[in-house]
Protein backbone atom coordinates (compact mmCIF):
# COMPACT_ATOMS: atom_id res chain seq x y z
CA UNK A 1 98.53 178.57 208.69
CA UNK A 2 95.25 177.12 209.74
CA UNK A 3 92.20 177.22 207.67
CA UNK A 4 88.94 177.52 209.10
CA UNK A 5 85.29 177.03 207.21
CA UNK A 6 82.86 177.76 209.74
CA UNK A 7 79.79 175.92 208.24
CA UNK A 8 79.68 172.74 206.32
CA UNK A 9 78.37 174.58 203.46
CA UNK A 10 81.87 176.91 203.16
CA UNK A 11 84.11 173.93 203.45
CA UNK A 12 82.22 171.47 200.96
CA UNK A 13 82.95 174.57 198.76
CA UNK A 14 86.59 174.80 199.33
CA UNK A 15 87.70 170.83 200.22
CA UNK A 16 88.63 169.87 196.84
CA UNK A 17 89.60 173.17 195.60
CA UNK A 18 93.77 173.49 195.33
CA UNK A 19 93.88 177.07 195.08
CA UNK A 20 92.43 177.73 198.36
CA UNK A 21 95.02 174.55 200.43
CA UNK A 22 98.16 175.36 197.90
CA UNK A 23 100.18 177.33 200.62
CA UNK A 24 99.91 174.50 203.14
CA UNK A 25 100.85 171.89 200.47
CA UNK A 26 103.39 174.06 198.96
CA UNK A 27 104.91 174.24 202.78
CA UNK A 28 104.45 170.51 203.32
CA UNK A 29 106.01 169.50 199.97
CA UNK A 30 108.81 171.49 201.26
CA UNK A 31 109.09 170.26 204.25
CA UNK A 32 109.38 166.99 203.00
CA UNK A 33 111.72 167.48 199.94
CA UNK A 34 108.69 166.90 197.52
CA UNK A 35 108.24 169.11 194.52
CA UNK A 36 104.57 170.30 194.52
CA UNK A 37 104.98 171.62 191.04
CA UNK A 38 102.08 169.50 189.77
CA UNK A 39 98.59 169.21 192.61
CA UNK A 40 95.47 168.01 191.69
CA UNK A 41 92.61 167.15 194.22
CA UNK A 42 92.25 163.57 194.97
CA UNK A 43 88.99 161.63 194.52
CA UNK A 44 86.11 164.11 196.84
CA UNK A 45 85.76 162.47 200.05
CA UNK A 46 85.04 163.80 204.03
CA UNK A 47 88.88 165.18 204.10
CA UNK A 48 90.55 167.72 201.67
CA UNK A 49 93.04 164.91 199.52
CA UNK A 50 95.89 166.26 197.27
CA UNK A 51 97.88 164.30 194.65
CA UNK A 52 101.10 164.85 194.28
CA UNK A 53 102.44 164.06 190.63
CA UNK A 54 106.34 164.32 190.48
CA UNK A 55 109.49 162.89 190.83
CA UNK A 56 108.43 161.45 194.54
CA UNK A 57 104.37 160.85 193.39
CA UNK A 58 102.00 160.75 196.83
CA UNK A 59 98.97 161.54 198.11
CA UNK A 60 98.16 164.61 201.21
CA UNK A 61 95.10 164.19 202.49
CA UNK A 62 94.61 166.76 205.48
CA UNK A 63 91.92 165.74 208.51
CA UNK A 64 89.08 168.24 208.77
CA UNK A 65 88.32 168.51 213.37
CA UNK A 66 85.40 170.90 213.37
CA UNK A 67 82.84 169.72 211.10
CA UNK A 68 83.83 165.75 210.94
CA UNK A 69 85.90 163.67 213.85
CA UNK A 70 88.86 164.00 211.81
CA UNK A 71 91.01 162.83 214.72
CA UNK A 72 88.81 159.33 214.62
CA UNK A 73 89.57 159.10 210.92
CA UNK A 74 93.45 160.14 210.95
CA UNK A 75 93.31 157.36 214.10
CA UNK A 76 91.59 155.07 212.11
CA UNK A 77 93.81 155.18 208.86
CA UNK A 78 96.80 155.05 210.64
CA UNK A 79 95.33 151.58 211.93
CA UNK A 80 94.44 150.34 208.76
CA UNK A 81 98.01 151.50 206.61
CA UNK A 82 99.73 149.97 209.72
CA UNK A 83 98.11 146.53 209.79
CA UNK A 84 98.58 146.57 205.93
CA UNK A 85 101.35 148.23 204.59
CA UNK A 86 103.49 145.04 204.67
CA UNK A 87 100.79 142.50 203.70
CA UNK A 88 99.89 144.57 200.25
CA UNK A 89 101.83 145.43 197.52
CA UNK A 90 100.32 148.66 197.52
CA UNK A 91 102.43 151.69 198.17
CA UNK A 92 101.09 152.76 201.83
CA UNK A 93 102.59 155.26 203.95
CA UNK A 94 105.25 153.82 205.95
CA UNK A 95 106.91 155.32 209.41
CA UNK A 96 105.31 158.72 208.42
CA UNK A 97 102.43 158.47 210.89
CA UNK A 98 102.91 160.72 213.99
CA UNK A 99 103.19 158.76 217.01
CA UNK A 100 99.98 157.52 219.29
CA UNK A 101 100.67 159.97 221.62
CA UNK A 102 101.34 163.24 219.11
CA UNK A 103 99.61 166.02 218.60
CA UNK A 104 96.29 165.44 217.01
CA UNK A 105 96.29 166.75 213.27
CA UNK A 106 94.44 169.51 212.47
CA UNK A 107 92.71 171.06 209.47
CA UNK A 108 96.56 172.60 207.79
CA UNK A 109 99.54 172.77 209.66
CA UNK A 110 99.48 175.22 212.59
């Protein structure tokens, strides 16, 4: 599944909505062993965020290529969570970043 929003317009429409990004949560979740039961949008940023409320709570947050460098942000967080994740006690994502050299992440899983 990949969704597409040709104009900046269309996708500042749809970032924050669930309904429209709920199959390609539902399949993360599920990829993951996460119950998706319970999504709300995160806080409205550049990139479509999801919370996850459950059993295993966490945040989705999905890197938009066309319209913003979402590859320079996804590169850039990664950074960031890695330098701090064991200074903070904040729960960051921990060995769940794709490697340097992966694929670059794309608006929904492909």
């Amino acid at each position: 599944m990949q969704l597409q929003f040709p104009t900046l317009q269309q996708y500042a429409q749809a970032f924050t909505k669930v309904e429209i990004w709920r199959d390609a949560v539902d399949q993360i979740c599920r990829r993951h062993g996460i119950d998706a039961s319970h999504v709300r949008a995160g806080l409205a940023g550049t990139h479509p965020t999801f919370v996850i409320d459950g059993d295993r709570p966490c945040v989705l947050k999905f890197f938009e290529t066309r319209i913003f460098d979402g590859a320079r942000s996804f590169r850039v967080e990664r950074a960031i969570y890695s330098r701090f994740a064991a200074s903070l006690p904040l729960p960051l994502p921990r060995n769940c970043w794709p490697k340097a050299s992966s694929r670059t992440p794309t608006t929904g899983p492909t």
